[in-house]
Structure formats: structure tokens, C-alpha cells
Protein backbone atom coordinates (compact mmCIF):
# COMPACT_ATOMS: atom_id res chain seq x y z
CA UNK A 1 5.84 3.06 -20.45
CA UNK A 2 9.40 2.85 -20.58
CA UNK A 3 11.24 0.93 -17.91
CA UNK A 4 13.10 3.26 -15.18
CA UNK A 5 16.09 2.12 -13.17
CA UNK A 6 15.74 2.80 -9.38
CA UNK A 7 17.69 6.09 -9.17
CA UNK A 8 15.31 7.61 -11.78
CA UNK A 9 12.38 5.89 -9.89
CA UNK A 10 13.94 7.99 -6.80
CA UNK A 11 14.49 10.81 -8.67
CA UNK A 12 10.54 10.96 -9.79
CA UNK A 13 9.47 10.62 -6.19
CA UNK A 14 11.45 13.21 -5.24
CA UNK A 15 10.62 15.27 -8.04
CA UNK A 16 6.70 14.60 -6.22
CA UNK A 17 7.72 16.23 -3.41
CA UNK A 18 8.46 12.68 -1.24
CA UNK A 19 11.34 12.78 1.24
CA UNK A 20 13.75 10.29 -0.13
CA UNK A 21 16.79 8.88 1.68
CA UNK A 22 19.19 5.68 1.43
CA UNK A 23 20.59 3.33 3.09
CA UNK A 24 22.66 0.21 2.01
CA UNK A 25 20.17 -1.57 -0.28
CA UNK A 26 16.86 0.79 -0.41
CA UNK A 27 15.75 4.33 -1.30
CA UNK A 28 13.29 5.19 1.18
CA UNK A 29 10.84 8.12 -0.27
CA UNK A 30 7.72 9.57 2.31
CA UNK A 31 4.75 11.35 1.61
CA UNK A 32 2.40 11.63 4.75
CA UNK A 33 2.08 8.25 6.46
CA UNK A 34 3.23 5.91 3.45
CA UNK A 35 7.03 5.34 2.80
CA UNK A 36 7.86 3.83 -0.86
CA UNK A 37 10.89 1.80 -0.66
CA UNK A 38 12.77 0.73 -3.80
CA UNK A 39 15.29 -1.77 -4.13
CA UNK A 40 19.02 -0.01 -5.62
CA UNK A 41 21.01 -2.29 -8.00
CA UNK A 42 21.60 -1.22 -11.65
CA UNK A 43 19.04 -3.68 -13.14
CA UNK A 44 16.24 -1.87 -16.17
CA UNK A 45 13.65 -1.40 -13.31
CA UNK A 46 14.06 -1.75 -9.66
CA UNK A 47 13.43 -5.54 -8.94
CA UNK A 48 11.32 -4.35 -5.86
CA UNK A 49 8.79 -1.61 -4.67
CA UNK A 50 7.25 -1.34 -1.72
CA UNK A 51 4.75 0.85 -0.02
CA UNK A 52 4.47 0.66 3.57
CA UNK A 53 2.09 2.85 6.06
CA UNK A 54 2.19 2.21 9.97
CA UNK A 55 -1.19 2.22 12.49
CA UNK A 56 -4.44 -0.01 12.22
CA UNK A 57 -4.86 -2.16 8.83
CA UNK A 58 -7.64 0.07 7.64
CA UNK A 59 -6.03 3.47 8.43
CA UNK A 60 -2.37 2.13 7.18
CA UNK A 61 -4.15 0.33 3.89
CA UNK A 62 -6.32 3.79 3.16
CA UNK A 63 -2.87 6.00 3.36
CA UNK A 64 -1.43 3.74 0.55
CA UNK A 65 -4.61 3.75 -1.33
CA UNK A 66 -3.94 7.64 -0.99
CA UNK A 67 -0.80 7.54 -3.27
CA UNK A 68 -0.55 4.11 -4.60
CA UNK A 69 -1.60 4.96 -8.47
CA UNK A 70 0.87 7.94 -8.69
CA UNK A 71 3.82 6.16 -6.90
CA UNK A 72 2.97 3.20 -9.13
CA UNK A 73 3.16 6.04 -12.54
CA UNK A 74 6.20 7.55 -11.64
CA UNK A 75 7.71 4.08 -11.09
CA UNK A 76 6.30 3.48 -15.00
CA UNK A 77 4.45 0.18 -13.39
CA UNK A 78 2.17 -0.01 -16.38
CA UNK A 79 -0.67 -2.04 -14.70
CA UNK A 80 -1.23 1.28 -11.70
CA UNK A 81 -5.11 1.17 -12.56
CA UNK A 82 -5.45 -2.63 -12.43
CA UNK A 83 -3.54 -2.70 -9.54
CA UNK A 84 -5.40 0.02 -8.04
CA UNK A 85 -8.40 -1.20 -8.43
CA UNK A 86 -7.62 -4.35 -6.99
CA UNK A 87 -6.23 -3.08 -3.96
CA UNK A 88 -9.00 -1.28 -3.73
CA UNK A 89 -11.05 -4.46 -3.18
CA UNK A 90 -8.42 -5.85 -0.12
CA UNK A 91 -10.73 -4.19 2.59
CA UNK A 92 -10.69 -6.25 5.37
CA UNK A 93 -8.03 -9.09 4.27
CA UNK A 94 -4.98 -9.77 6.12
CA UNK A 95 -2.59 -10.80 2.72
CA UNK A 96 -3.38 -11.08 -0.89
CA UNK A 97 -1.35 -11.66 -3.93
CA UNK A 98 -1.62 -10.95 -7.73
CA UNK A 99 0.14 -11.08 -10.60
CA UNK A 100 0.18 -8.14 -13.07
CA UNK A 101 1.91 -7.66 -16.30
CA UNK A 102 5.48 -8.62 -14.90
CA UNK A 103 4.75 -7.76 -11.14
CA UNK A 104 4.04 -10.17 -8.20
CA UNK A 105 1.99 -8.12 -5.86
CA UNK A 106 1.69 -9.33 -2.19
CA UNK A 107 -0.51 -7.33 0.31
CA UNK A 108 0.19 -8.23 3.84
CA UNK A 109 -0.66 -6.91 7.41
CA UNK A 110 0.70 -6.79 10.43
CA UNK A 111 -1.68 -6.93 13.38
CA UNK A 112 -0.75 -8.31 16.23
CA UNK A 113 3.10 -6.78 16.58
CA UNK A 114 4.71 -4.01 18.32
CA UNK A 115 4.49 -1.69 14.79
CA UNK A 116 1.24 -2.91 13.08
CA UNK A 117 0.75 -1.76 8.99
CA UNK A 118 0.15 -2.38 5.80
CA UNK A 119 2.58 -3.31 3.15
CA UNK A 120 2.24 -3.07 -0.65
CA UNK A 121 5.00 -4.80 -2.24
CA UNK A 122 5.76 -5.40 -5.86
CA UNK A 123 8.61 -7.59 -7.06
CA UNK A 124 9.78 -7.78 -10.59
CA UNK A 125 8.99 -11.09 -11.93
CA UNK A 126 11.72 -10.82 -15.05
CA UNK A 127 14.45 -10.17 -12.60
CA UNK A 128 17.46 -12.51 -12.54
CA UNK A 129 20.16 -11.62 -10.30
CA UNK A 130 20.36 -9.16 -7.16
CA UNK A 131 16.24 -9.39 -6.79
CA UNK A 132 16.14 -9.22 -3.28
CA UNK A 133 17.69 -6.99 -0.42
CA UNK A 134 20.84 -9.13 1.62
């Protein structure tokens, strides 16, 4: 698949019917309980998704199971069904990581806080400059 920069990544959600808004550094797109976050700067892909869902680590990580593999092809993240299929096998595990194609993928929850959830978060691996929000 060819590489999309984050406005056309936005664009796609949006085009999914997702809720997308921004603010200084991410587009924030919802769809039910999971918000897709992606990193603006004017690099070939966004240098970082990330799908986040709020409530208890089973509820929150079975909402992005929900629309992880078409966030992940309308984002043209050509591994979706590896990654999916690993994710699908995080049951019960507070943080995970993997690396796929050019994507780190780190699963982490939050238990223990005021706003427990699950976040998915992908982070380009080829990116050079302006990778990360300030």
C-alpha cells in the first residue's frame, strides 16, 4: 500500500464516519469508545498512530480490537492482519511490544489511575525528524 501523509490518514477516518478534530500536534478521530490519534507534520506517513479506549483493560482492549484492522487499512499500515492477530493474543497483559514491517507497536494499560485504558500505539520506525509530539 502506498504511504499516506496524516491529513489523508484523517481524511480516510473521516471518510469512515469517525469524528475527527485537532489540536496543536494530533488529529483526534472517534468511533464508539476508541479515539485514533495521529501525529500532524508533513512527513510520507504520520510518524505516530495511536488507538486509545477508556474503562477496564478488557472492555477498553476489546473496543480497539473492534476497529483496529480497518483504522490500521485506511492508515495503509500494511502489516493490519499481523498486527491484528497479535493483539488479538494480548488478553490479559498489562504492555507488549512488536515490531512489524516499519512499525514499533507498544500495547500498554493503565490500571490503577484516575482514567484507566488501553492504548495501541504505533510509531514509524523510518522516521527522522519531528517523530514525536512536543
Amino acid at each position: 500500500m502506498p504511504a499516506l501523509t496524516a491529513t489523508q490518514v484523517v481524511a480516510g477516518l473521516a471518510g469512515a464516519r469517525y469524528k475527527c478534530s485537532n489540536d496543536a500536534a494530533y488529529a483526534t478521530c472517534t468511533s464508539g469508545a476508541v479515539s485514533v490519534w495521529v501525529l500532524a507534520g508533513d512527513q510520507r506517513r504520520p510518524p505516530v498512530i495511536s488507538l486509545y479506549s477508556a474503562g477496564p483493560a478488557d472492555v477498553a482492549s476489546g473496543e480497539i480490537d473492534k476497529v483496529l484492522s480497518q483504522a490500521l487499512e485506511i492508515a495503509h499500515v500494511s502489516e493490519h492482519a499481523q498486527i491484528a492477530e497479535w493483539f488479538g493474543q494480548q488478553q490479559g497483559k498489562t504492555s507488549a511490544k512488536l515490531t512489524a514491517g516499519d512499525w514499533l507497536v507498544e500495547y500498554s494499560v493503565e490500571v490503577d489511575t484516575e482514567e484507566p485504558g488501553a492504548h495501541l500505539t504505533f510509531t514509524d520506525k523510518l522516521c527522522k525528524s519531528n517523530c514525536q509530539a512536543e
